[in-house]
PDB file of N, CA and C in Angstrom:
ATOM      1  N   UNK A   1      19.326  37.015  59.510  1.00  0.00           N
ATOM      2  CA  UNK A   1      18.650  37.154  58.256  1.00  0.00           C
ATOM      3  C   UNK A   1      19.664  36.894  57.140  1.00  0.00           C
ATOM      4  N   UNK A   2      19.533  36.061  55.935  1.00  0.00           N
ATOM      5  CA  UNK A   2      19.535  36.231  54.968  1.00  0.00           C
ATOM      6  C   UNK A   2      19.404  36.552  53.831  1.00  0.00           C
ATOM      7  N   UNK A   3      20.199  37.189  53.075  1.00  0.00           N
ATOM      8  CA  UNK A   3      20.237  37.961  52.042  1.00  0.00           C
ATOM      9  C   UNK A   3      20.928  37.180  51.069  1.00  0.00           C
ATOM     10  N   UNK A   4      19.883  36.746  49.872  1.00  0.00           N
ATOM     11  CA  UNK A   4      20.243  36.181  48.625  1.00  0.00           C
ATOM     12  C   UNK A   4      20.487  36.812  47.365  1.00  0.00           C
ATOM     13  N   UNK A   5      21.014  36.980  46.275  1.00  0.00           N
ATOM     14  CA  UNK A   5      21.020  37.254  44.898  1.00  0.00           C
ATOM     15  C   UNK A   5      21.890  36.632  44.039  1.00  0.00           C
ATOM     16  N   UNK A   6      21.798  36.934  42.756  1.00  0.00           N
ATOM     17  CA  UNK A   6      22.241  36.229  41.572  1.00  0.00           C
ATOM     18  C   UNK A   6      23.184  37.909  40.715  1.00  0.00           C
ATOM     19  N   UNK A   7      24.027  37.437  39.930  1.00  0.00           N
ATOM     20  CA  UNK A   7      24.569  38.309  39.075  1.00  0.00           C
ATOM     21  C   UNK A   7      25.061  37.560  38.281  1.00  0.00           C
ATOM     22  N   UNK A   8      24.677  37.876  36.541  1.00  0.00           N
ATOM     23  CA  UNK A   8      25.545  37.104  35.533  1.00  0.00           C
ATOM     24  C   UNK A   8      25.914  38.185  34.727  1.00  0.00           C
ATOM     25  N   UNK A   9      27.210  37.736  33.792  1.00  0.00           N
ATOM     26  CA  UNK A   9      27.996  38.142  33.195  1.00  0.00           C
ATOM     27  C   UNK A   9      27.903  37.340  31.797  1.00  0.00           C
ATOM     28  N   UNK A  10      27.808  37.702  30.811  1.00  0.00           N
ATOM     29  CA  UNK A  10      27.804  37.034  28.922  1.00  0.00           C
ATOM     30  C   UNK A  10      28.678  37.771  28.396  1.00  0.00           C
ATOM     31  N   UNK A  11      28.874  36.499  27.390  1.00  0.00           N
ATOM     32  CA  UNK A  11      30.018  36.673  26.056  1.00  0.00           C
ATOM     33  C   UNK A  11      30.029  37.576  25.648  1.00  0.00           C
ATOM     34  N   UNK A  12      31.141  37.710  24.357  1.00  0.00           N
ATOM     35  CA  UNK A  12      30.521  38.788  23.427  1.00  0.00           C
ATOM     36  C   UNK A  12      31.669  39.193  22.480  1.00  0.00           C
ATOM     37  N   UNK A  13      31.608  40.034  21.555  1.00  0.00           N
ATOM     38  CA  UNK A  13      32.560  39.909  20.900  1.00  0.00           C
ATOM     39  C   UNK A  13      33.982  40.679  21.562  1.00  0.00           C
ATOM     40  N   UNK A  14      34.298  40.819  22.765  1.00  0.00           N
ATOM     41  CA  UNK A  14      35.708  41.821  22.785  1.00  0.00           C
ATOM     42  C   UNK A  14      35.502  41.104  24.725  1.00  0.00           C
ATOM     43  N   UNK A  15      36.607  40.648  25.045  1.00  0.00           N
ATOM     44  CA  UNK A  15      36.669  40.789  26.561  1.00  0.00           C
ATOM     45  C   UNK A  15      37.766  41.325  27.065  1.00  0.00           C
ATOM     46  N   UNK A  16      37.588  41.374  28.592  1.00  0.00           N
ATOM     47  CA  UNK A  16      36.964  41.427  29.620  1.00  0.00           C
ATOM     48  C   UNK A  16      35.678  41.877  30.059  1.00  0.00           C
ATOM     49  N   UNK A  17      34.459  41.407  30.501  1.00  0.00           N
ATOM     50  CA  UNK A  17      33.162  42.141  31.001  1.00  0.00           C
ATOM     51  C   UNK A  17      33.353  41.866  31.989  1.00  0.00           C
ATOM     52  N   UNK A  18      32.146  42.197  32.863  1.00  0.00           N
ATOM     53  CA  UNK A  18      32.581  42.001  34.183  1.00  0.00           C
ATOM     54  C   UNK A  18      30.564  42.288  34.770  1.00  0.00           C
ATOM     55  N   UNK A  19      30.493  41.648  35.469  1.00  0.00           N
ATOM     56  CA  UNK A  19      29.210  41.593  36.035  1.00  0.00           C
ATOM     57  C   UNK A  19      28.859  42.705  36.918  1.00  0.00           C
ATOM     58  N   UNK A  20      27.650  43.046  37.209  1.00  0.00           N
ATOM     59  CA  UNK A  20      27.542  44.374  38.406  1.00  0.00           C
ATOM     60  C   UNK A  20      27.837  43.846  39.017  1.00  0.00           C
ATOM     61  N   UNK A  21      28.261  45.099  40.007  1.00  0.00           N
ATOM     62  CA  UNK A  21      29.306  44.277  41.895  1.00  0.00           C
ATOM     63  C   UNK A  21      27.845  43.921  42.745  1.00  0.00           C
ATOM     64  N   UNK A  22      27.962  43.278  43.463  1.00  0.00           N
ATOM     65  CA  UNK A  22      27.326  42.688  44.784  1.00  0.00           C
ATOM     66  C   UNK A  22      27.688  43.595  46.159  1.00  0.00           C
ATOM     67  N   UNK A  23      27.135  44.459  46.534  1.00  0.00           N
ATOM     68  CA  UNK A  23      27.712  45.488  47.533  1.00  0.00           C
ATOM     69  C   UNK A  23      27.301  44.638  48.761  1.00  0.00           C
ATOM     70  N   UNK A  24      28.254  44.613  49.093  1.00  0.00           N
ATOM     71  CA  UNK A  24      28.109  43.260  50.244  1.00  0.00           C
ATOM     72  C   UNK A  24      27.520  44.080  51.987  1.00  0.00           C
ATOM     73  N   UNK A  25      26.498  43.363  52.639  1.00  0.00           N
ATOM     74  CA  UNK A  25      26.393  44.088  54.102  1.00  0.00           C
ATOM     75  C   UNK A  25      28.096  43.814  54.810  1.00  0.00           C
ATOM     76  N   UNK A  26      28.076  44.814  55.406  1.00  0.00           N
ATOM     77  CA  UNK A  26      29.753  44.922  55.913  1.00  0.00           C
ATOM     78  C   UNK A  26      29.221  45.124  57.799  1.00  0.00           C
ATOM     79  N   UNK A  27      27.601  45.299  57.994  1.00  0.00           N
ATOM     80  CA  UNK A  27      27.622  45.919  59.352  1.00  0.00           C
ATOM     81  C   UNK A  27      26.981  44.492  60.113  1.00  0.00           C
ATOM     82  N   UNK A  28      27.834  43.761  59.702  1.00  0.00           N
ATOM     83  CA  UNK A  28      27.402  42.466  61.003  1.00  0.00           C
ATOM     84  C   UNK A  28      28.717  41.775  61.498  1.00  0.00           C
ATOM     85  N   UNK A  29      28.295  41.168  62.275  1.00  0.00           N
ATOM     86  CA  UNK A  29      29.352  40.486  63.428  1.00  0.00           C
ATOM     87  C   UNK A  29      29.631  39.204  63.171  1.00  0.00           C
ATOM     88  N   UNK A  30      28.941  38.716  62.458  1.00  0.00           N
ATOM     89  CA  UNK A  30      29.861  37.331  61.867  1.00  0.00           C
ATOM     90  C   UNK A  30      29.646  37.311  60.028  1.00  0.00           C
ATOM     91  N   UNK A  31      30.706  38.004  59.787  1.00  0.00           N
ATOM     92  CA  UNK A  31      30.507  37.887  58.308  1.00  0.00           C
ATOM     93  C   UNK A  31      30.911  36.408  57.327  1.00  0.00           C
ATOM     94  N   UNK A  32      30.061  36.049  57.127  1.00  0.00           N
ATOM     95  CA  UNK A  32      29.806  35.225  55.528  1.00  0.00           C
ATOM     96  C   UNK A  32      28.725  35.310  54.746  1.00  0.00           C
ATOM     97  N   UNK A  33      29.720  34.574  53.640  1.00  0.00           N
ATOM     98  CA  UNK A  33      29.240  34.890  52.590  1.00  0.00           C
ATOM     99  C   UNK A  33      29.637  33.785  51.600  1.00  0.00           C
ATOM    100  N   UNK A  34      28.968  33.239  50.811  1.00  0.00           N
ATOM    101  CA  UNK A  34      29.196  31.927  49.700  1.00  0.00           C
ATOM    102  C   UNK A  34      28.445  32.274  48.472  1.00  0.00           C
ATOM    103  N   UNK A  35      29.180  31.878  47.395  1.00  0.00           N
ATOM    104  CA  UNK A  35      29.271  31.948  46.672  1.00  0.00           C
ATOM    105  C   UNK A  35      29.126  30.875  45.235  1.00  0.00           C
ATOM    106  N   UNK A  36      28.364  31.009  44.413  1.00  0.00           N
ATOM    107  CA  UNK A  36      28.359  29.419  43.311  1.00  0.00           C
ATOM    108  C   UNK A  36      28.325  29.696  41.731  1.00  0.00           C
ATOM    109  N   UNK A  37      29.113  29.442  40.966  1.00  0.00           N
ATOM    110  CA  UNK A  37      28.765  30.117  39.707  1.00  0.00           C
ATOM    111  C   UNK A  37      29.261  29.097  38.757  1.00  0.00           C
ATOM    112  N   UNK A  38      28.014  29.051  38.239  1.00  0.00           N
ATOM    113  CA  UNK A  38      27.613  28.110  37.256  1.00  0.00           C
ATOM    114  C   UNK A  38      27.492  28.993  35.817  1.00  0.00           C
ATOM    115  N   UNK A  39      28.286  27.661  34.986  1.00  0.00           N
ATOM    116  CA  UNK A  39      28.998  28.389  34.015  1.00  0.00           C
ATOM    117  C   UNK A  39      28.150  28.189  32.522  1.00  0.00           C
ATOM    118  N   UNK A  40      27.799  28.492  31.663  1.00  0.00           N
ATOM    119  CA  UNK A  40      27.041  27.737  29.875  1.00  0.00           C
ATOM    120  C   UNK A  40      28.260  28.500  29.152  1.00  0.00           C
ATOM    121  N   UNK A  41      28.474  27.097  28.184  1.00  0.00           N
ATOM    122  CA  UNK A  41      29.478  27.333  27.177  1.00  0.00           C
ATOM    123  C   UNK A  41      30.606  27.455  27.855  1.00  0.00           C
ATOM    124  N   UNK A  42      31.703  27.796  26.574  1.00  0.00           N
ATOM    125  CA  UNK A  42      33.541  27.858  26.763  1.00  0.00           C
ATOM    126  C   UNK A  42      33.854  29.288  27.168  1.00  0.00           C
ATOM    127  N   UNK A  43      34.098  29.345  29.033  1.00  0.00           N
ATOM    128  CA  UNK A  43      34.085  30.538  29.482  1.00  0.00           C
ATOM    129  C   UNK A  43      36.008  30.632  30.557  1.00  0.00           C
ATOM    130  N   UNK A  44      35.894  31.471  30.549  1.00  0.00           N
ATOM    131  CA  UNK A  44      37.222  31.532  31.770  1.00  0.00           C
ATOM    132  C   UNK A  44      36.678  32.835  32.359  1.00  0.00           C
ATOM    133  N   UNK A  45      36.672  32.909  33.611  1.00  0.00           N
ATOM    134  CA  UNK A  45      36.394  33.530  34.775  1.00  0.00           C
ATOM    135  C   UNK A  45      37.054  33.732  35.570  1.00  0.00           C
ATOM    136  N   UNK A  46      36.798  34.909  36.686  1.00  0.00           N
ATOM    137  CA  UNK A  46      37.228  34.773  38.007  1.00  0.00           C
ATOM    138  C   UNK A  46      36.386  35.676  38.624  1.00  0.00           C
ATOM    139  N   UNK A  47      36.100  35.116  40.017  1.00  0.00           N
ATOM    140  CA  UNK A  47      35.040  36.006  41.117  1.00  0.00           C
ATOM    141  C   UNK A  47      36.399  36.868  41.510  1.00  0.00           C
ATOM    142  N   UNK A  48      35.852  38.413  41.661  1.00  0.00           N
ATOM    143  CA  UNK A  48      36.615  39.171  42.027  1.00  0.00           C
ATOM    144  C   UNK A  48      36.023  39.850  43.787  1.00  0.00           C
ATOM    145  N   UNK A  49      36.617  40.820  44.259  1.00  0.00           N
ATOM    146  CA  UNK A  49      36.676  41.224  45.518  1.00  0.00           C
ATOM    147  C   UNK A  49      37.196  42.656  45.861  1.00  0.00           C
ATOM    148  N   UNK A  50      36.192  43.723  46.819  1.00  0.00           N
ATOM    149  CA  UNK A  50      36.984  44.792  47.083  1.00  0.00           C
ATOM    150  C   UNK A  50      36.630  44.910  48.102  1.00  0.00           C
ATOM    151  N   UNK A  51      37.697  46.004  48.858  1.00  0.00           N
ATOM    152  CA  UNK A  51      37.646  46.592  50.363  1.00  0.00           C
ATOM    153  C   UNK A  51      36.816  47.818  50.189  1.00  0.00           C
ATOM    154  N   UNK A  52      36.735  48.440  49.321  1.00  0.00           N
ATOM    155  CA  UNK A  52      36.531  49.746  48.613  1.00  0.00           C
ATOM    156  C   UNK A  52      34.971  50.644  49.257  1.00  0.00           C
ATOM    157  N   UNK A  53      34.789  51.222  50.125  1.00  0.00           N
ATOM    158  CA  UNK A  53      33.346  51.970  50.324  1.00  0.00           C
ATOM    159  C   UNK A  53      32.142  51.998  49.331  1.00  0.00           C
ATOM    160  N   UNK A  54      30.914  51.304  49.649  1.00  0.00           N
ATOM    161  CA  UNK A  54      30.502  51.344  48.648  1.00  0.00           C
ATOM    162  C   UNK A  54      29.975  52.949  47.407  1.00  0.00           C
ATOM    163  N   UNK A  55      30.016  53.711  47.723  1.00  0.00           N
ATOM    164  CA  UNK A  55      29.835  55.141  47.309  1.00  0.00           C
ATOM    165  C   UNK A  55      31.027  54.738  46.052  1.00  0.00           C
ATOM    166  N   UNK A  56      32.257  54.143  46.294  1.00  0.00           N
ATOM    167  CA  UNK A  56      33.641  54.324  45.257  1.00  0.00           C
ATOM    168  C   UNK A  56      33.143  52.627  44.343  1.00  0.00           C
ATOM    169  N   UNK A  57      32.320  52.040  45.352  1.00  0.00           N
ATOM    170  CA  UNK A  57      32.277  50.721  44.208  1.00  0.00           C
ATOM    171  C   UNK A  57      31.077  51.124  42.773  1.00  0.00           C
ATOM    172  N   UNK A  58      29.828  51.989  43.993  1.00  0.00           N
ATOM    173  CA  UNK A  58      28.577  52.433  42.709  1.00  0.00           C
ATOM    174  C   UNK A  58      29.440  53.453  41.856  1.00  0.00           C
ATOM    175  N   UNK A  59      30.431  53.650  42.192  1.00  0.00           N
ATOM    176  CA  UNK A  59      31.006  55.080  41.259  1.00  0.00           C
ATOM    177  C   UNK A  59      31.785  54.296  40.219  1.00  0.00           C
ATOM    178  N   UNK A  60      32.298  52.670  40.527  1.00  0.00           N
ATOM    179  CA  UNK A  60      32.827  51.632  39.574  1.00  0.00           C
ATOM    180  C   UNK A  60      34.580  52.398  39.872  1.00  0.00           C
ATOM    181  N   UNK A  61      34.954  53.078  40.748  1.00  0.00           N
ATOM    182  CA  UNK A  61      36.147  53.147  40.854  1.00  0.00           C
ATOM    183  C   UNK A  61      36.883  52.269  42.089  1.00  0.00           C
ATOM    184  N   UNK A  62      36.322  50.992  41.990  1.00  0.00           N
ATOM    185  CA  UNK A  62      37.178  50.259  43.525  1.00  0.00           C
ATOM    186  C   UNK A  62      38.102  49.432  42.413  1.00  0.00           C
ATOM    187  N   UNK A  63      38.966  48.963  43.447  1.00  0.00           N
ATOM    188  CA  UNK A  63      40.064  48.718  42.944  1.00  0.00           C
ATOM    189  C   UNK A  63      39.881  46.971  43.654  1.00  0.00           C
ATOM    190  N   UNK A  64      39.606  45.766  42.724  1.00  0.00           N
ATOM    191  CA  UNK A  64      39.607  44.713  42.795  1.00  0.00           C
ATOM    192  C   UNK A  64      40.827  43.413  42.682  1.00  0.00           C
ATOM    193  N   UNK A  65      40.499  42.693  43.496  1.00  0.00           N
ATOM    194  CA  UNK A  65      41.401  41.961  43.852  1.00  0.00           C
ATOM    195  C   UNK A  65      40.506  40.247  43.450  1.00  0.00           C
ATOM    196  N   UNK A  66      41.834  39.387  42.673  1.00  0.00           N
ATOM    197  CA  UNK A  66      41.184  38.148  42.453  1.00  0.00           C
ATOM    198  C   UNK A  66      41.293  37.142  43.449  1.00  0.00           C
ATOM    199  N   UNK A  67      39.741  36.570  43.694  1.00  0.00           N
ATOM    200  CA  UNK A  67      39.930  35.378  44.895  1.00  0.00           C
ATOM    201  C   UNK A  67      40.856  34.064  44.648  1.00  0.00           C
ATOM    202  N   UNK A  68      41.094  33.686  45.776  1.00  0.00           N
ATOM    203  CA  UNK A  68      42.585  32.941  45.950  1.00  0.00           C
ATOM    204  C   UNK A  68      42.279  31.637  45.158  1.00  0.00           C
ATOM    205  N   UNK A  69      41.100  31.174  45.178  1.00  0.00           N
ATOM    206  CA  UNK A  69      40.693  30.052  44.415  1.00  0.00           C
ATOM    207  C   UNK A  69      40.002  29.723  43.333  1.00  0.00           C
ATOM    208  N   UNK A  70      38.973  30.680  43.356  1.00  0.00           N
ATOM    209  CA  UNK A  70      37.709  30.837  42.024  1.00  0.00           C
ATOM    210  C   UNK A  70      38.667  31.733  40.714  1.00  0.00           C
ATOM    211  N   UNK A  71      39.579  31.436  40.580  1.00  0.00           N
ATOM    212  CA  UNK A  71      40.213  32.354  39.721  1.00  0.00           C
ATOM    213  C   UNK A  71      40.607  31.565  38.294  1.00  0.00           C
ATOM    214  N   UNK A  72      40.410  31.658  37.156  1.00  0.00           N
ATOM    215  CA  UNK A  72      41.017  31.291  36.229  1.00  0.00           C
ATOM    216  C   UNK A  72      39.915  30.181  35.875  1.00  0.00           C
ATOM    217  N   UNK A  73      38.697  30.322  36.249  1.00  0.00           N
ATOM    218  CA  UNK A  73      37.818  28.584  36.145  1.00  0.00           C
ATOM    219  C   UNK A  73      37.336  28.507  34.749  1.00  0.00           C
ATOM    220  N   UNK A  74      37.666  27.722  34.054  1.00  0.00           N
ATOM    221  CA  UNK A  74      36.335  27.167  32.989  1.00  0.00           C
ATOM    222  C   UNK A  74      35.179  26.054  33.448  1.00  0.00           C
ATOM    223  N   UNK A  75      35.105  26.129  34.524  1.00  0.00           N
ATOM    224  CA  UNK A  75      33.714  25.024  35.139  1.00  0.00           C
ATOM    225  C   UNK A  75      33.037  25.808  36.386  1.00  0.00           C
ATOM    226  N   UNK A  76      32.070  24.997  36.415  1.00  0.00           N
ATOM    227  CA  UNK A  76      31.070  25.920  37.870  1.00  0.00           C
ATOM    228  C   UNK A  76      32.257  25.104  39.639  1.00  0.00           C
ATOM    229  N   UNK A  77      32.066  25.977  39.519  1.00  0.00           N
ATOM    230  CA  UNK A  77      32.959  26.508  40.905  1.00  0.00           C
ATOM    231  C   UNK A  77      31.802  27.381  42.357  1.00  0.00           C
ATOM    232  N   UNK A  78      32.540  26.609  43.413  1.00  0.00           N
ATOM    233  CA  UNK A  78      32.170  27.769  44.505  1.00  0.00           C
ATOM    234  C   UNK A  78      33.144  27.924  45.384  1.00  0.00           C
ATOM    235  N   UNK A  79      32.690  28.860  46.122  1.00  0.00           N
ATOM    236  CA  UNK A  79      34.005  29.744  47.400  1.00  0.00           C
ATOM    237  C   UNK A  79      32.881  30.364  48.364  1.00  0.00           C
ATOM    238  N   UNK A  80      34.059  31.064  49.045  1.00  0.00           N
ATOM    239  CA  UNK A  80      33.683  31.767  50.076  1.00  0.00           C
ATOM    240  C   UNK A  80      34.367  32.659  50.519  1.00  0.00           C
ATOM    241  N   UNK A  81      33.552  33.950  51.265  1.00  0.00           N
ATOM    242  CA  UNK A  81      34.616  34.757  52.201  1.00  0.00           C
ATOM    243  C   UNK A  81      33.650  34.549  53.605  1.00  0.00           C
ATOM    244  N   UNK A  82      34.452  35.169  54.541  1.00  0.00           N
ATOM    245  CA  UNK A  82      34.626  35.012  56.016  1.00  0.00           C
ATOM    246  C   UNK A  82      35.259  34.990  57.059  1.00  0.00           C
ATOM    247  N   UNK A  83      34.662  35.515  58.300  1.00  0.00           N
ATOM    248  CA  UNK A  83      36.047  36.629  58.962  1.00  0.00           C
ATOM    249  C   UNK A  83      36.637  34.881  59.521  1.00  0.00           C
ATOM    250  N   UNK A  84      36.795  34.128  58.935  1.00  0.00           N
ATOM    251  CA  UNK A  84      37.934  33.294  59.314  1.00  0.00           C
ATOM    252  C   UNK A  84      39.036  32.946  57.949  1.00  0.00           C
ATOM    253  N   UNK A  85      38.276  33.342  56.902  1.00  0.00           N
ATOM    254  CA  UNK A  85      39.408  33.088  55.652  1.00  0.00           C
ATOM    255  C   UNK A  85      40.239  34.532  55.480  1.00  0.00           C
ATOM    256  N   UNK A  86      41.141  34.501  54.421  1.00  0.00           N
ATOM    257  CA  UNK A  86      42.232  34.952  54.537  1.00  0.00           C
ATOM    258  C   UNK A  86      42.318  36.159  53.939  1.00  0.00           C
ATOM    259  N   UNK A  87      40.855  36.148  53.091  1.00  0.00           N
ATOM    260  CA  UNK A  87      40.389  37.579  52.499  1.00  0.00           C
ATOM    261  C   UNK A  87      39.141  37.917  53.014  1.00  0.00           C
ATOM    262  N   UNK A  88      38.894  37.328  54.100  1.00  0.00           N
ATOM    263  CA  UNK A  88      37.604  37.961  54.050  1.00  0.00           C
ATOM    264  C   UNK A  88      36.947  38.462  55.013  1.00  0.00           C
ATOM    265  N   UNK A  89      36.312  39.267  56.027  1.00  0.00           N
ATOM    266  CA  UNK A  89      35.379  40.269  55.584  1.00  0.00           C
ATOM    267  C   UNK A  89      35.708  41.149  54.100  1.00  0.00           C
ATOM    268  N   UNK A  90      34.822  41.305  53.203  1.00  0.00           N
ATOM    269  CA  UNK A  90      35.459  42.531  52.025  1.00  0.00           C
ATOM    270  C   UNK A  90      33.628  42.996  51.803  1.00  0.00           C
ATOM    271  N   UNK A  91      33.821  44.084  50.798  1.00  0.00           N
ATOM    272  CA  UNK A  91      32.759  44.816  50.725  1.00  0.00           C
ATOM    273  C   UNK A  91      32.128  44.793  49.368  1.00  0.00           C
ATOM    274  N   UNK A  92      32.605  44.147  48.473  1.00  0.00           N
ATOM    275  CA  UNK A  92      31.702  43.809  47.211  1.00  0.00           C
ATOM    276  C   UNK A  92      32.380  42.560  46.239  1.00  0.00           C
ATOM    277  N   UNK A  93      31.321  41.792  45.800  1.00  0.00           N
ATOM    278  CA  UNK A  93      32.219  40.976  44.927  1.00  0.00           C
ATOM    279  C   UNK A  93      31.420  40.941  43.343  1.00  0.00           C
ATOM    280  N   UNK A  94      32.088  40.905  42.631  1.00  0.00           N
ATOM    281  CA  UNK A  94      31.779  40.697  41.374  1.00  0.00           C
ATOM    282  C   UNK A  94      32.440  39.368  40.375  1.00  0.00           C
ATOM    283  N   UNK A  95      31.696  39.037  39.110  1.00  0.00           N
ATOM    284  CA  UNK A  95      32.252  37.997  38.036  1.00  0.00           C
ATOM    285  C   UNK A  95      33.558  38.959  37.389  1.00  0.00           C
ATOM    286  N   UNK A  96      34.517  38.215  36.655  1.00  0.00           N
ATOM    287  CA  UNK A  96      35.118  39.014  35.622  1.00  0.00           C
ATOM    288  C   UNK A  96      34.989  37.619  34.621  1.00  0.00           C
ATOM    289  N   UNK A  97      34.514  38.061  33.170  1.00  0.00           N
ATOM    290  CA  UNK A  97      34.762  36.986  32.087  1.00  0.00           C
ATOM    291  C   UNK A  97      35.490  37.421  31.182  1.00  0.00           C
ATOM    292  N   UNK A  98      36.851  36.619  31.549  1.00  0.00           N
ATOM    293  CA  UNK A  98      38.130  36.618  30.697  1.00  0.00           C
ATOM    294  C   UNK A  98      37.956  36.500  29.336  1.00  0.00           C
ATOM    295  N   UNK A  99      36.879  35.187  28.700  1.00  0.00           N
ATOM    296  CA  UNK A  99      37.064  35.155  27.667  1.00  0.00           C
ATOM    297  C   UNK A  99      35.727  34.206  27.733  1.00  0.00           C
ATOM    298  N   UNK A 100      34.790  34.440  26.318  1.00  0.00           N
ATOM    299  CA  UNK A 100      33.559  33.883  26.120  1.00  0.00           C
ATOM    300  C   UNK A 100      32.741  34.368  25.177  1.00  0.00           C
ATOM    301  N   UNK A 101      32.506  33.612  24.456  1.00  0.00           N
ATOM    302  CA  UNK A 101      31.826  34.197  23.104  1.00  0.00           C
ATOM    303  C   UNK A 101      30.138  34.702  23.235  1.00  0.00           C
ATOM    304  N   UNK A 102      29.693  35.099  22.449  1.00  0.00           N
ATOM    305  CA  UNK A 102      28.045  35.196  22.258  1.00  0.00           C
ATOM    306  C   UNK A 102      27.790  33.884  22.560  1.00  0.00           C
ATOM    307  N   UNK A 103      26.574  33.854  23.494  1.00  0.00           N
ATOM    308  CA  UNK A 103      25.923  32.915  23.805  1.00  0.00           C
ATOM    309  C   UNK A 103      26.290  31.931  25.190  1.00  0.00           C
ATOM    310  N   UNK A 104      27.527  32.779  25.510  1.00  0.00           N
ATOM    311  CA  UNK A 104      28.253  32.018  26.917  1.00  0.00           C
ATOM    312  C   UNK A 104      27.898  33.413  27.631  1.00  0.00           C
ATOM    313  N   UNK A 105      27.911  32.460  29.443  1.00  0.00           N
ATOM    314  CA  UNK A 105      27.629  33.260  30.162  1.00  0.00           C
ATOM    315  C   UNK A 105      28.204  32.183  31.732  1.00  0.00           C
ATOM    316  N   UNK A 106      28.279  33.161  33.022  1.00  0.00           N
ATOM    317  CA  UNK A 106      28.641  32.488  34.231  1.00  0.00           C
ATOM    318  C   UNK A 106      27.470  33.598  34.488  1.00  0.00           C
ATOM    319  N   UNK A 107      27.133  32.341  36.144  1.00  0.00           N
ATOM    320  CA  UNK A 107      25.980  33.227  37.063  1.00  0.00           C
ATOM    321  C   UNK A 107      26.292  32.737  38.266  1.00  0.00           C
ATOM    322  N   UNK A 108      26.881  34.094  39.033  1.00  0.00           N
ATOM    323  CA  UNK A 108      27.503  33.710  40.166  1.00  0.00           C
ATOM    324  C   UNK A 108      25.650  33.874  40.956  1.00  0.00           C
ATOM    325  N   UNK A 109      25.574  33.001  42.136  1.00  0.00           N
ATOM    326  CA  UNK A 109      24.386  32.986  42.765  1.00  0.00           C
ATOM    327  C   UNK A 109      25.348  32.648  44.552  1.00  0.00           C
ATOM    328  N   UNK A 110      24.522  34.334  45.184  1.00  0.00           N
ATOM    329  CA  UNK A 110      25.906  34.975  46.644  1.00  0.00           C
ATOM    330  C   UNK A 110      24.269  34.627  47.674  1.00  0.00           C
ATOM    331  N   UNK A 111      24.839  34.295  48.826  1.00  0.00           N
ATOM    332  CA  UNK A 111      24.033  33.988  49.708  1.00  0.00           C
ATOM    333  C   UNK A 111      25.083  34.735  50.805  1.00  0.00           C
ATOM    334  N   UNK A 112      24.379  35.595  51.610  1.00  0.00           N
ATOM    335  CA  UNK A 112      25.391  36.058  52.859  1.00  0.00           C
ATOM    336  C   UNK A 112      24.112  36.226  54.236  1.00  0.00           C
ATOM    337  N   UNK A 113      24.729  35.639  54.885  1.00  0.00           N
ATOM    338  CA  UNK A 113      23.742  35.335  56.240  1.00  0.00           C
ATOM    339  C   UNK A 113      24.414  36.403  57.342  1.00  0.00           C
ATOM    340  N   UNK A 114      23.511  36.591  58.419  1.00  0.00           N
ATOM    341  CA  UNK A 114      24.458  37.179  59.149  1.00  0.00           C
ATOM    342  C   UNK A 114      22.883  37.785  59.914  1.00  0.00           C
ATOM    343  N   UNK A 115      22.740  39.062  60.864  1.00  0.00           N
ATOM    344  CA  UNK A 115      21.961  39.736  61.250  1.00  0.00           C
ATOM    345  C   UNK A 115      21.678  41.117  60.578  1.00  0.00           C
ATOM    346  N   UNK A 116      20.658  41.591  60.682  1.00  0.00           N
ATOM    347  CA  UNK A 116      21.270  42.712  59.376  1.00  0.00           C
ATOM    348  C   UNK A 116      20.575  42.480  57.856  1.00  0.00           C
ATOM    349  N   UNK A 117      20.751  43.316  57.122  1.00  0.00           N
ATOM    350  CA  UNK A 117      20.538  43.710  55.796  1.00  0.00           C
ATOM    351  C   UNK A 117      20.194  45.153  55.060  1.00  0.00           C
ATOM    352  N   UNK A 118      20.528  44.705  54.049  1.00  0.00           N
ATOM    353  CA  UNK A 118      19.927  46.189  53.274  1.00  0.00           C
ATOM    354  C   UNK A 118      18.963  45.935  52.258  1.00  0.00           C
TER     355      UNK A 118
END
């Protein structure tokens, strides 16, 4: 089964924002997960990543880590995690927007397949 969603993140006057996390299923046997985020307007980004239980991510106290590639983008970008890359199984991912005015926004859109869901 597959499990789809979208999360975006907008401008504004003061940054860093940061998009709600994506609490990722963690209870399957072949984990992936992809990722695509398409960007409007002059934005800098990065998809972020935690190991963190989700109980500490809804509490917004996980402690995030930036992906090895989607990091620093001003254009639509995609990635991935997966228990063959180098970060990945992890347990939630979120946008961070570095910098972007009113009226800019990124929308990461996460597809994670696997058996399973919540």
């Amino acid at each position: 089964m597959a499990r789809s969603t979208s999360r975006t993140v907008s401008g504004g006057a003061s940054t860093p924002y940061y998009s709600p996390p994506f609490i990722v299923d963690t209870n399957v046997s072949d984990f992936n997960l992809g990722f695509g985020c398409v960007v409007t307007g002059t934005v800098n980004y990065t998809v972020q990543h935690c190991y963190d239980d989700s109980a500490v991510i809804q509490a917004g106290n996980a402690t995030w880590f930036d992906h090895a590639v989607v990091a620093s983008k001003t254009a639509n970008a995609d990635g991935n995690y997966n228990n063959n890359s180098t970060q990945g199984p992890v347990s939630g991912i979120r946008v961070k927007l570095s910098t972007g005015i009113a009226g800019t926004s990124v929308v990461m859109n996460i597809i994670q397949t696997g058996p399973g869901g919540r």
